[in-house]
Protein backbone atom coordinates (compact mmCIF):
# COMPACT_ATOMS: atom_id res chain seq x y z
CA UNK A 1 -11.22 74.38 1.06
CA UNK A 2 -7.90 76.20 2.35
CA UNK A 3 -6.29 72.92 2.28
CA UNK A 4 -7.54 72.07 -0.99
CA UNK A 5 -6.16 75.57 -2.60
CA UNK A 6 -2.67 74.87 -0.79
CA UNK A 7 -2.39 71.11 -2.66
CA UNK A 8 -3.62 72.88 -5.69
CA UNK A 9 -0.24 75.84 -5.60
CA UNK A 10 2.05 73.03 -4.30
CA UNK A 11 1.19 71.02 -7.46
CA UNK A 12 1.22 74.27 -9.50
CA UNK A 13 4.75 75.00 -8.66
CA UNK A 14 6.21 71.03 -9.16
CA UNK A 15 4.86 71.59 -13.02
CA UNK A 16 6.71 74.65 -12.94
CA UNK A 17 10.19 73.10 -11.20
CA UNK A 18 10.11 69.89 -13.61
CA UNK A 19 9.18 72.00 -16.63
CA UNK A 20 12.60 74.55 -16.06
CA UNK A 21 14.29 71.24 -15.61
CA UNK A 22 13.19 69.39 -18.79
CA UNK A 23 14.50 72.22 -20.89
CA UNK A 24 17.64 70.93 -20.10
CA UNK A 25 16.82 67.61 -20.87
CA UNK A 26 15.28 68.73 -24.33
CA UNK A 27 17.90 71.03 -25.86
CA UNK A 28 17.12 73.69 -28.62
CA UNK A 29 18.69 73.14 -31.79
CA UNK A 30 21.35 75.50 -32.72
CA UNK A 31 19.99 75.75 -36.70
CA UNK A 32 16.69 77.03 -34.63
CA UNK A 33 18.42 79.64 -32.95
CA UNK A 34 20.39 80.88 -35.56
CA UNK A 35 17.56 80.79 -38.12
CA UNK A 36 15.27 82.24 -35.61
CA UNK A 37 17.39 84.31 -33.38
CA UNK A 38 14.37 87.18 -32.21
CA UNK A 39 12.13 83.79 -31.12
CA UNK A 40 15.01 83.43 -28.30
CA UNK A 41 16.90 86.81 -27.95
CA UNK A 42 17.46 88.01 -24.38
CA UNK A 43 15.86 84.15 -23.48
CA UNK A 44 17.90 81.43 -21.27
CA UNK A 45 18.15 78.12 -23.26
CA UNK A 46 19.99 75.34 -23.60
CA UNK A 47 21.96 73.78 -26.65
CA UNK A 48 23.97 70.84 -26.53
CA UNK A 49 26.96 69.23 -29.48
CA UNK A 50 30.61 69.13 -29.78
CA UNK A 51 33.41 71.77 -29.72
CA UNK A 52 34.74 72.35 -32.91
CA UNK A 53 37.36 74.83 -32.33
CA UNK A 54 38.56 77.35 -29.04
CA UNK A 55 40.41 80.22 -28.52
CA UNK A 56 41.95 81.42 -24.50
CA UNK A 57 44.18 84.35 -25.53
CA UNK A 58 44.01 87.27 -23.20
CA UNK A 59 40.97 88.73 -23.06
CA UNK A 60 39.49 86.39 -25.55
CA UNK A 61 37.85 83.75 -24.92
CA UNK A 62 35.33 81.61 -26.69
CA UNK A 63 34.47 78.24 -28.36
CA UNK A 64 31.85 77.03 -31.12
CA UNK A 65 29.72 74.06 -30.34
CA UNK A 66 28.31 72.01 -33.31
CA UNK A 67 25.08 69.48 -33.38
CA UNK A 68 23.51 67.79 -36.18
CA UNK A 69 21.79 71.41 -37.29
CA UNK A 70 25.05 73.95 -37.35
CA UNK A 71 26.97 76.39 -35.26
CA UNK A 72 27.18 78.51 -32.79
CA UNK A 73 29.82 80.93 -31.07
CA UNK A 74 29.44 80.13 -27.13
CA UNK A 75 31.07 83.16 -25.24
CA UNK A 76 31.68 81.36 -21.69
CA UNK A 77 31.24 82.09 -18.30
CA UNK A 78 34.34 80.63 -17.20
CA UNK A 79 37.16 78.50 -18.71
CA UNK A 80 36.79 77.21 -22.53
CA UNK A 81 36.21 73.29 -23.06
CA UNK A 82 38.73 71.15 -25.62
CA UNK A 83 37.80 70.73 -28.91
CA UNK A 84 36.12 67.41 -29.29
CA UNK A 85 34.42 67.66 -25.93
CA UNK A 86 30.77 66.70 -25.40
CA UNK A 87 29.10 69.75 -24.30
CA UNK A 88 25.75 70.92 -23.00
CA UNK A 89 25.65 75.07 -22.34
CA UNK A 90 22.95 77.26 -20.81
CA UNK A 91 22.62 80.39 -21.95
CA UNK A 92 21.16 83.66 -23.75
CA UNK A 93 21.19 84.48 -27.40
CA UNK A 94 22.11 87.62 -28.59
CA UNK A 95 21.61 88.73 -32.36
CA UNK A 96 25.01 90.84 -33.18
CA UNK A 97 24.53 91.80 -36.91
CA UNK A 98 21.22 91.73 -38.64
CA UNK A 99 21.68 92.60 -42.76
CA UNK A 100 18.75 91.57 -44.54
CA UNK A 101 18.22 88.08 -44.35
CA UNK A 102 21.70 87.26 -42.91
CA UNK A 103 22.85 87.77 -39.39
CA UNK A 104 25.51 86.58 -36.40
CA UNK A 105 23.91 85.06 -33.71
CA UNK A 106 26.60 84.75 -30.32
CA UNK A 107 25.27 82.50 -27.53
CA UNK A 108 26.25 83.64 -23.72
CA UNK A 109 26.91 81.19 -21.35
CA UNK A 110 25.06 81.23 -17.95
């Protein structure tokens, strides 16, 4: 029985392991989280598209990454990509400005 219950959690946490993992293989849209920014606030997701356009001045960094669905402001962890890179980021979403039915939506790299 004990041995049964131990197979049982060992298979349990696998699931988990290869279920984190295919959330990188599956990325969210970035029309999704900017058209339903509270569904993900505060959550760790992935998005994946192109960089459109980057700025490394000072203090400032950040970069916009683009897929088939829109746009999104990616404020990095460390150094910004080239525009025209290939890009997959992990991160949180964070809703800046909410107006009605209009808001910014600013994804934090991981």
């Amino acid at each position: 029985m004990r041995r049964a219950l131990g197979v049982t959690a060992a298979l349990v946490l696998v699931a988990g392991m290869l279920l984190t993992a295919c959330g990188s293989l599956f990325p969210t849209s970035i029309g999704d989280l900017k058209a339903n920014p509270g569904k993900y606030e505060g959550k760790v997701v992935t998005i994946k598209g192109t960089v459109t356009a980057s700025a490394n001045v000072l203090f400032v960094k950040g970069f916009w990454v683009e897929d088939e669905s829109g746009k999104i402001l990616v404020v990095p962890k460390d150094g910004v990509p080239r525009e025209g890179e290939q890009v997959t980021v992990k991160g949180k979403v964070e809703q800046v400005v909410a107006i009605g039915s209009s808001s910014t939506v600013v994804f934090h790299q991981q």
